[in-house]
N, C-alpha and C. Protein backbone atom coordinates (compact mmCIF):
# COMPACT_ATOMS: atom_id res chain seq x y z
N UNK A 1 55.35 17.94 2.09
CA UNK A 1 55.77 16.57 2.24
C UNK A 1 56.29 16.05 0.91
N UNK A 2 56.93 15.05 0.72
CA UNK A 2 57.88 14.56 -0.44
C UNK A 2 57.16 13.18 -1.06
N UNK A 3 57.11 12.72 -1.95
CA UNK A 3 56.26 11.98 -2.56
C UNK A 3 55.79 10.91 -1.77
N UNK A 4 56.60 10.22 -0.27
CA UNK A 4 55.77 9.36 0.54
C UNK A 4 55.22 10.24 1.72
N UNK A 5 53.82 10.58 1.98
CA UNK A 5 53.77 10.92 3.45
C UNK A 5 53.74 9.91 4.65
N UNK A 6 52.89 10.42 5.48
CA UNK A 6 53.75 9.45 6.62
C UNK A 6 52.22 8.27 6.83
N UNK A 7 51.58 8.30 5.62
CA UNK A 7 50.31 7.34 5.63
C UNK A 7 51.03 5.94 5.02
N UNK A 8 52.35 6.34 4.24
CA UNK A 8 52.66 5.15 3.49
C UNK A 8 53.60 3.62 4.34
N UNK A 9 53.61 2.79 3.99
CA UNK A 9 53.74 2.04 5.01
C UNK A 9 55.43 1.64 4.76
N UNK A 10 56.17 2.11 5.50
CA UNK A 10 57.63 1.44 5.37
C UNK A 10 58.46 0.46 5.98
N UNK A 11 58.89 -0.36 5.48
CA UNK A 11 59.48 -1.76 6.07
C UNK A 11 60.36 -1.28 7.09
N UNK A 12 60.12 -2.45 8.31
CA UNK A 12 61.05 -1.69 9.79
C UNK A 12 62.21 -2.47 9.21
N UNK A 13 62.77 -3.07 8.20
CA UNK A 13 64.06 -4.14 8.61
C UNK A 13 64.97 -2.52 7.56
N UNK A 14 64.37 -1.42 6.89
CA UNK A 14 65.36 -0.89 6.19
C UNK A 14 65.66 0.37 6.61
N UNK A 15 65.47 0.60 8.09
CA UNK A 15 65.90 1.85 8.89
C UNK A 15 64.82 3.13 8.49
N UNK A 16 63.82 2.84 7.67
CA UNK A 16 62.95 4.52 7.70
C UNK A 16 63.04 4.25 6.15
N UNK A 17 63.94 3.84 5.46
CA UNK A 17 63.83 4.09 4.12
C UNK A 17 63.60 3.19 3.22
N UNK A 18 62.46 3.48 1.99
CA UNK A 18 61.35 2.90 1.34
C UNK A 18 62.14 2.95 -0.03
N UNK A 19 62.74 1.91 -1.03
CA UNK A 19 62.38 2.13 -2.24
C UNK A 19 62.14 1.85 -2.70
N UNK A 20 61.08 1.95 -4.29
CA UNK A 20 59.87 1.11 -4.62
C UNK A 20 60.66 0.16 -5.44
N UNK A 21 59.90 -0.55 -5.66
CA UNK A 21 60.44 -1.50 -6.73
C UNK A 21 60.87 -1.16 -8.18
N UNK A 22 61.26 -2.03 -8.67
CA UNK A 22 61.97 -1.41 -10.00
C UNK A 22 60.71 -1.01 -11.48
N UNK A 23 59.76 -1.87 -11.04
CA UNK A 23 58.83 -1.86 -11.98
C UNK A 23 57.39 -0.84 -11.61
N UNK A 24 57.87 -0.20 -10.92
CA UNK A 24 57.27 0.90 -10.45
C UNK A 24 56.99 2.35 -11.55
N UNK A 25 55.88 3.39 -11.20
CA UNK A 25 56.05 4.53 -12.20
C UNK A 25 57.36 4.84 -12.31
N UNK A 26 58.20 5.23 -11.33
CA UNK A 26 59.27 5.72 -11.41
C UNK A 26 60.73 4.84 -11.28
N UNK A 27 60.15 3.72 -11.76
CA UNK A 27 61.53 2.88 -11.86
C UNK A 27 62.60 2.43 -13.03
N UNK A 28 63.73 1.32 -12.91
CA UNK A 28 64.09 1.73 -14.20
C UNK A 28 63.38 1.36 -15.11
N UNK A 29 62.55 0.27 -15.26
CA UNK A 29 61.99 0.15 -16.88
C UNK A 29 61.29 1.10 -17.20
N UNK A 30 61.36 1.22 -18.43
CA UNK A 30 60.55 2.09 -19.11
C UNK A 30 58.70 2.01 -18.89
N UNK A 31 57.83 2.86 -19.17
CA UNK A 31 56.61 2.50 -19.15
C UNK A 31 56.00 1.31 -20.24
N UNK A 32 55.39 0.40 -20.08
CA UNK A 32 54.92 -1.20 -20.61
C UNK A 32 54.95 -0.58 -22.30
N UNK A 33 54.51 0.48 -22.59
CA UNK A 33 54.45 0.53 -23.86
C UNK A 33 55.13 1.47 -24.57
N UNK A 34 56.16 1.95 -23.68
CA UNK A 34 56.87 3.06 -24.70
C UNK A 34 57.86 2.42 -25.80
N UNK A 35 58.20 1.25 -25.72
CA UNK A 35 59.36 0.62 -26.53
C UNK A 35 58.34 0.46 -28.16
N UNK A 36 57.28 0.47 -27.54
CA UNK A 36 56.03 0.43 -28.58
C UNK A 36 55.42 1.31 -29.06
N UNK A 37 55.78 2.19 -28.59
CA UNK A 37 55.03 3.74 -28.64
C UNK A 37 56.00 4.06 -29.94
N UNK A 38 57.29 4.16 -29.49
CA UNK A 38 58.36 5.08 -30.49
C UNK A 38 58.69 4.59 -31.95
N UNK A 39 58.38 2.91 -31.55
CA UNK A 39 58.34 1.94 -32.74
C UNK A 39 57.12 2.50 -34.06
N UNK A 40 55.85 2.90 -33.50
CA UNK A 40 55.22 3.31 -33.89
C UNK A 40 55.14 4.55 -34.71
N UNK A 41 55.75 5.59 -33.74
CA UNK A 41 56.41 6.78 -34.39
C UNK A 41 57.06 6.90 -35.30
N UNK A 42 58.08 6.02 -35.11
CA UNK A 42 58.96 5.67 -36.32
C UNK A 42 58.42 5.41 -37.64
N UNK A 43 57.81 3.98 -37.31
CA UNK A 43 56.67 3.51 -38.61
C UNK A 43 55.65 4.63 -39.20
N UNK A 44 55.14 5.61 -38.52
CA UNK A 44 54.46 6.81 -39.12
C UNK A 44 55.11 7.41 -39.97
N UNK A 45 56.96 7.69 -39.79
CA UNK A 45 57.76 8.46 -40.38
C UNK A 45 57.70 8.14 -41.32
N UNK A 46 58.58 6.57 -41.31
CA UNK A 46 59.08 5.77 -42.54
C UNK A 46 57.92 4.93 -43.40
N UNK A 47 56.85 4.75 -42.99
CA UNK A 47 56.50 3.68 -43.70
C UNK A 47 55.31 4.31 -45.51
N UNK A 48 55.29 5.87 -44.86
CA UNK A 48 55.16 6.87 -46.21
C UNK A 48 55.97 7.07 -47.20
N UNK A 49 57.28 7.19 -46.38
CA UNK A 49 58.74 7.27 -47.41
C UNK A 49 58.76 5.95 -48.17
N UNK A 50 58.75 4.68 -47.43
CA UNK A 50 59.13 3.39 -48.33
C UNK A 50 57.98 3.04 -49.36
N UNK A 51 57.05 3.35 -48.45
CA UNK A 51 55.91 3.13 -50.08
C UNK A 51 55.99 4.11 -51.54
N UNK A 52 57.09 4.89 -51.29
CA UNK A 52 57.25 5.82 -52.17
C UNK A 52 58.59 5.59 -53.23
N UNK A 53 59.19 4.17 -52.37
CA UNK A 53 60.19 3.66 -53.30
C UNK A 53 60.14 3.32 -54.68
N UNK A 54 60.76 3.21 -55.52
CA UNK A 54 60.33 3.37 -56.87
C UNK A 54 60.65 1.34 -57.25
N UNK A 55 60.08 1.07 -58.45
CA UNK A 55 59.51 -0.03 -58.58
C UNK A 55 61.38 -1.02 -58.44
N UNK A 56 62.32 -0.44 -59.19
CA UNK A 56 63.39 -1.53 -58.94
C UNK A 56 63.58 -1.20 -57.52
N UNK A 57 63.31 -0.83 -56.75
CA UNK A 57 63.74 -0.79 -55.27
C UNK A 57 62.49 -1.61 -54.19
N UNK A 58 61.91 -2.35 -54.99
CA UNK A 58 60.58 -2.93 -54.16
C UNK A 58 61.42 -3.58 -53.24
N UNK A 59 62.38 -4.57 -53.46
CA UNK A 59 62.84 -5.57 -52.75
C UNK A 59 63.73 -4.82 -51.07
N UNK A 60 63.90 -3.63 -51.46
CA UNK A 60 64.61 -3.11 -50.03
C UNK A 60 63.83 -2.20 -49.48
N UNK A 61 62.69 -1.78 -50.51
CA UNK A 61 61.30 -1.66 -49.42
C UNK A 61 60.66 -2.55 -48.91
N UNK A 62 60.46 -3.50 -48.97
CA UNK A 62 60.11 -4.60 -48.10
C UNK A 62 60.44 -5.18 -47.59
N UNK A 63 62.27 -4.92 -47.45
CA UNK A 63 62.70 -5.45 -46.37
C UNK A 63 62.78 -4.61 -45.31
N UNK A 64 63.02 -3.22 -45.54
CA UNK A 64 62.60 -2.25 -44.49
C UNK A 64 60.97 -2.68 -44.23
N UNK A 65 60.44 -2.51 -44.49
CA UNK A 65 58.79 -2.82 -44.12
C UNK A 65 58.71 -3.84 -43.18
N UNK A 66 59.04 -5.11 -43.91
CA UNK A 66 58.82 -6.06 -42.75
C UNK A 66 59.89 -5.86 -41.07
N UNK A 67 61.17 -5.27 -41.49
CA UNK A 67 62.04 -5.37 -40.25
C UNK A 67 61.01 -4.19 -39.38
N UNK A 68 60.90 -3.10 -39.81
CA UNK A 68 59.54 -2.15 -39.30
C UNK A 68 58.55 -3.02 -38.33
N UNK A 69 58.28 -3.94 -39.02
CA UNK A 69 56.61 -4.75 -38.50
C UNK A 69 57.23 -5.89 -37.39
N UNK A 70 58.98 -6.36 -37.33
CA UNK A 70 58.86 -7.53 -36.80
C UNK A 70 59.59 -6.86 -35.31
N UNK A 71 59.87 -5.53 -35.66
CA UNK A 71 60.05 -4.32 -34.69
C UNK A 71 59.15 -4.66 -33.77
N UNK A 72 58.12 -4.10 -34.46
CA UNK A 72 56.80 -3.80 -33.90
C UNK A 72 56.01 -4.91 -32.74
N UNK A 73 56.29 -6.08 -33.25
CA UNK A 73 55.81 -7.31 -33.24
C UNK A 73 56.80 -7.85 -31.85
N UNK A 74 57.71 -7.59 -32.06
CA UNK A 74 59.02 -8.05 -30.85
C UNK A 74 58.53 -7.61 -29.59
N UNK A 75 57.94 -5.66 -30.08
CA UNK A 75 58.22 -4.91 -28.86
C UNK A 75 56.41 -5.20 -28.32
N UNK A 76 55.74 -5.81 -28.90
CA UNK A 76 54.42 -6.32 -28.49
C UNK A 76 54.81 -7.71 -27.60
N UNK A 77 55.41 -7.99 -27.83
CA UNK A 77 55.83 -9.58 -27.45
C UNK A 77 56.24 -9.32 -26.08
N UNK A 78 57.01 -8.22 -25.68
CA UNK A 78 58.14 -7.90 -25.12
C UNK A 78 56.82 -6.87 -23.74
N UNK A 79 56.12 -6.36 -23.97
CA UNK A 79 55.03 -6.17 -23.41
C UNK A 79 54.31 -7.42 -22.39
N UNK A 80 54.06 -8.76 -23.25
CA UNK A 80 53.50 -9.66 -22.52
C UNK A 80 54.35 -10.63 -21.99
N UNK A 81 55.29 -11.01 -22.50
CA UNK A 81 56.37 -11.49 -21.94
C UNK A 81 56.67 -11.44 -20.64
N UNK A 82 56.77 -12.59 -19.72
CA UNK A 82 57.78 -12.76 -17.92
C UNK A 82 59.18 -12.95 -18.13
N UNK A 83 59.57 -13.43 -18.98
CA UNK A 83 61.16 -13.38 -19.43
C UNK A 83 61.32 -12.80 -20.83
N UNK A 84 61.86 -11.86 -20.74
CA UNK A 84 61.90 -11.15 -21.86
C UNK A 84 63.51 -10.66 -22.09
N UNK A 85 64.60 -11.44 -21.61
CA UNK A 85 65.76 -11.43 -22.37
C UNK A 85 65.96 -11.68 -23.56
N UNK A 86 65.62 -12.86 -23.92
CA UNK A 86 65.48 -13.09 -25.79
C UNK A 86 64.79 -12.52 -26.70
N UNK A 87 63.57 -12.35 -26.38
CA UNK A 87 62.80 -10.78 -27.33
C UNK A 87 63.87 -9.77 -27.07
N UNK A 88 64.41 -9.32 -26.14
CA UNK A 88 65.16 -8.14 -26.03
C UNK A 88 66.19 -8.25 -27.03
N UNK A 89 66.50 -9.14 -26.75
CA UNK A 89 68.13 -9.23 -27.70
C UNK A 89 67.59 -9.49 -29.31
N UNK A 90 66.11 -10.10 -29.22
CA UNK A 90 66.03 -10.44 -30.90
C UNK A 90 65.25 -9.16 -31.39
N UNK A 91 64.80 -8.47 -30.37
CA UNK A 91 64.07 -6.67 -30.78
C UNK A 91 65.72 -5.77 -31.27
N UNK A 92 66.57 -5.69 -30.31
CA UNK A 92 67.95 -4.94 -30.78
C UNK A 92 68.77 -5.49 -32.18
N UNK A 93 68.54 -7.02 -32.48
CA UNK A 93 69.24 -7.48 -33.40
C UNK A 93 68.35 -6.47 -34.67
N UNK A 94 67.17 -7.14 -34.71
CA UNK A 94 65.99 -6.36 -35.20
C UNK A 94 66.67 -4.96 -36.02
N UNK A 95 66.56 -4.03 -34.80
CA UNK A 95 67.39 -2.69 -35.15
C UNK A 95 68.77 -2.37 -35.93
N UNK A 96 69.31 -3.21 -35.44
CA UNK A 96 71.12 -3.21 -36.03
C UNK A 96 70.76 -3.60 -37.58
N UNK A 97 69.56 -4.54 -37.69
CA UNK A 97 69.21 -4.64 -38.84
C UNK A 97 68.74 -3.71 -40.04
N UNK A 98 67.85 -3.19 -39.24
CA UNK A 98 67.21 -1.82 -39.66
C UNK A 98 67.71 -0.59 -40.08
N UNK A 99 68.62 -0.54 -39.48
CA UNK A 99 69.81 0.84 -39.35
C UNK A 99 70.99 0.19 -40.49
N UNK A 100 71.34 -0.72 -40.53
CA UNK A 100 72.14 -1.04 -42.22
C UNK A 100 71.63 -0.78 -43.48
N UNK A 101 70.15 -1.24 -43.50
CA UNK A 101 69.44 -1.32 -44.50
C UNK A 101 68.73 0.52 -44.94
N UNK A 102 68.70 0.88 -44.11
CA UNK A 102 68.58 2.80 -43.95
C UNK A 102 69.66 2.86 -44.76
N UNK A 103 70.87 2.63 -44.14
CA UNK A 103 72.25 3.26 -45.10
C UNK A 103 72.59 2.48 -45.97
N UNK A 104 71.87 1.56 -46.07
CA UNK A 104 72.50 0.69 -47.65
C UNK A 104 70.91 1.78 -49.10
N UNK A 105 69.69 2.20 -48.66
CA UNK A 105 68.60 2.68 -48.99
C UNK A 105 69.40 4.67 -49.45
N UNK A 106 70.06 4.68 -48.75
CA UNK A 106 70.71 6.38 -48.87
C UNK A 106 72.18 6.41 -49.50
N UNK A 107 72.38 5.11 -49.66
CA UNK A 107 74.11 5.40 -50.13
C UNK A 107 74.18 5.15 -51.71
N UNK A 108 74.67 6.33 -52.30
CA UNK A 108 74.51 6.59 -53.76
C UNK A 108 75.61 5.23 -54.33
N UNK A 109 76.72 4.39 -53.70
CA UNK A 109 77.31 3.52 -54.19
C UNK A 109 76.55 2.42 -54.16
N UNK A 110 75.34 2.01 -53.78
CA UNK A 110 74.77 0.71 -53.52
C UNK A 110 73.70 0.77 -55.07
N UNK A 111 73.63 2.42 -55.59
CA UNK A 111 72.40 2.51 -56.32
C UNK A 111 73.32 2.56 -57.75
N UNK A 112 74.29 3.15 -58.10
CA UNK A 112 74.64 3.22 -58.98
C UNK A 112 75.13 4.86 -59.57
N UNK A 113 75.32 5.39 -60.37
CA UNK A 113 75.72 6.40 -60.77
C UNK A 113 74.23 7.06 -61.47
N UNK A 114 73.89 6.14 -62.19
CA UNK A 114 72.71 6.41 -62.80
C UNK A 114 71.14 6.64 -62.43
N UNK A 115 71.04 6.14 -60.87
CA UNK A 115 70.07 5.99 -59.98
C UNK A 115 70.03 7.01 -58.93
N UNK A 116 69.25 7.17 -58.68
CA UNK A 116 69.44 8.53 -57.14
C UNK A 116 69.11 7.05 -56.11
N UNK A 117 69.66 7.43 -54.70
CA UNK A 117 69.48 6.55 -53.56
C UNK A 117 67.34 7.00 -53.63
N UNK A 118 67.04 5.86 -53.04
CA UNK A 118 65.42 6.33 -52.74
C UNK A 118 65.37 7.43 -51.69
N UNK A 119 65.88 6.81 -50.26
CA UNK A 119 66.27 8.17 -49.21
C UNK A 119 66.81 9.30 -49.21
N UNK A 120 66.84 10.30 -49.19
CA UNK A 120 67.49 11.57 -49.20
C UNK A 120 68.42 11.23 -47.92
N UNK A 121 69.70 12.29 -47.85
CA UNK A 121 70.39 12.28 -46.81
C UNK A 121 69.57 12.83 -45.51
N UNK A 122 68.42 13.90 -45.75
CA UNK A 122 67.59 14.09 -44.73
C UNK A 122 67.06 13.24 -44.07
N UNK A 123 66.10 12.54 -44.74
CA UNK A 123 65.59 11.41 -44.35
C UNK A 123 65.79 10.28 -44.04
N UNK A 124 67.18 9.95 -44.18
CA UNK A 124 68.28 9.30 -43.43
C UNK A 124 69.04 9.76 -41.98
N UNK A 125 68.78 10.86 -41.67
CA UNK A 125 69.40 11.46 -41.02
C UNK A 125 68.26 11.17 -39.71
N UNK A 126 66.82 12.02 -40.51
CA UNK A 126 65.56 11.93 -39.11
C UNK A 126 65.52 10.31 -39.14
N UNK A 127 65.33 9.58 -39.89
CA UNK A 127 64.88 8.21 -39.65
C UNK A 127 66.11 7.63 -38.59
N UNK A 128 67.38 8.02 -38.45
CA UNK A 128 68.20 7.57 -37.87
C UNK A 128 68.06 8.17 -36.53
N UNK A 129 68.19 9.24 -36.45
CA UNK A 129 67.80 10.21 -34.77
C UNK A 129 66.17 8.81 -34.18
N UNK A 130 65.37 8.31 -35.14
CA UNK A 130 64.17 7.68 -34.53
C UNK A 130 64.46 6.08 -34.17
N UNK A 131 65.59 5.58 -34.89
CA UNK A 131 66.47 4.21 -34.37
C UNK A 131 67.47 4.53 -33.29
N UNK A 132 67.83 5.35 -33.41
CA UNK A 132 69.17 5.65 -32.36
C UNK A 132 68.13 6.23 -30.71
N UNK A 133 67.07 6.94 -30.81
CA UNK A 133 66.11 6.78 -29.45
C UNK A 133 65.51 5.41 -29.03
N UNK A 134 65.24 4.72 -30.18
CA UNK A 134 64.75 3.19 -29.96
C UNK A 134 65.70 2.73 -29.48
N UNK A 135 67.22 2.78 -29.93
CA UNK A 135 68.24 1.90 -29.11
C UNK A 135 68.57 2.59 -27.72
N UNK A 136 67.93 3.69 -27.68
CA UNK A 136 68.56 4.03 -26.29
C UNK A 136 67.15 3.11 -24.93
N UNK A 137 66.42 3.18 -25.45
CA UNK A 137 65.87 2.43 -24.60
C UNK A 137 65.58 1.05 -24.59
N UNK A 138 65.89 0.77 -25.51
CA UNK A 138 66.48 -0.78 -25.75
C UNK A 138 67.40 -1.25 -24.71
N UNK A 139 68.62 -0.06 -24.68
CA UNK A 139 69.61 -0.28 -23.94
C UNK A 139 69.08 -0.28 -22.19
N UNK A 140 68.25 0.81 -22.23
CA UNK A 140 67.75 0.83 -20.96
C UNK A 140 67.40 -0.24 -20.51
N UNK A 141 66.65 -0.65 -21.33
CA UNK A 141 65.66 -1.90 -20.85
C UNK A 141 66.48 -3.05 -20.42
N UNK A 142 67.84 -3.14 -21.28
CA UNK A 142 68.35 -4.58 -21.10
C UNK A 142 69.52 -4.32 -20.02
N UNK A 143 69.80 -3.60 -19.90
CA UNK A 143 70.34 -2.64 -17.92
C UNK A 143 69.36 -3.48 -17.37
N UNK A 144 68.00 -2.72 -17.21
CA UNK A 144 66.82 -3.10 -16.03
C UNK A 144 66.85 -4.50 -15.74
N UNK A 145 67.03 -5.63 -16.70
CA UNK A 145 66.84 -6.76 -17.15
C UNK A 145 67.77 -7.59 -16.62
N UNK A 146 69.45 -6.32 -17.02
CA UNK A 146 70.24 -7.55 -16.31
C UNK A 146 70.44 -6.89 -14.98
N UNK A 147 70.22 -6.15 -14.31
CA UNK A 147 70.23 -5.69 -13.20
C UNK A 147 69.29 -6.38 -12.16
N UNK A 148 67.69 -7.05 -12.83
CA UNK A 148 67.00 -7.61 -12.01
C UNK A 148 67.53 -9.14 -11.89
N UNK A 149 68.67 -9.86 -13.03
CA UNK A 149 68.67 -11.20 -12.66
C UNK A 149 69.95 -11.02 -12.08
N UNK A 150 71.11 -9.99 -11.42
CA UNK A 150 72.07 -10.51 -10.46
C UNK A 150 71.47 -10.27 -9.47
């Protein structure tokens, strides 16, 4: 038998066929805490590297740090939240934020000739593969979002 058997109860107005709602295991949103989960992941990556910034670079470690935490903080919000279009859009701004400040942190013209960037191109590279999965379900999410208000 296929994931409904014939114990499950199906509406007579849709001819035999059942589909669950959107907020279901298998629907489009993501699970309540994965937007939080990966945020997290991320912050495991990066938040070793930025404390490792050297002292004239405090000021763009802490702005990575805090955009990290208000990440974090959005996608908590965004968890308890019944309307959660505006966290959505202020969690993605969030990111676009995050992802400049990565390549302004790795680009040898922002540091000088005399300075090495704090980031390596590696570590620019993984930290970016861990924003660019965050935006993909970012994106998901705000599909699900506008898909449930037409």
């Amino acid at each position: 038998m296929g994931r409904y058997d014939r114990n499950t109860q199906v509406p007579k107005n849709c001819g035999g066929s059942y589909t669950p709602p959107p907020d279901g295991p298998e629907g489009t949103e993501p699970r309540r805490s994965v937007t939080k989960e990966k945020i997290g992941e991320m912050m495991k990556y990066a938040l070793p590297i930025v404390n490792t910034f050297p002292r004239r670079e405090r000021k763009l470690a802490d702005i990575l740090r805090d955009s990290m935490m208000e990440m974090y903080r959005l996608a908590t919000r965004l968890e308890r939240k019944y309307y959660k279009k505006t966290t959505l859009e202020d969690l993605d701004i969030e990111l676009a934020v995050l992802k400049e400040f990565v390549v302004i942190a790795s680009d040898k013209d922002y540091h000088g000739a005399k300075y090495a960037p704090p980031l390596t191109l590696h570590q620019r590279e993984t930290w970016s593969r861990y924003n660019a999965e965050i935006g993909r379900i970012i994106g998901g999410y705000k599909k699900a979002v506008e898909a449930r208000s037409h």
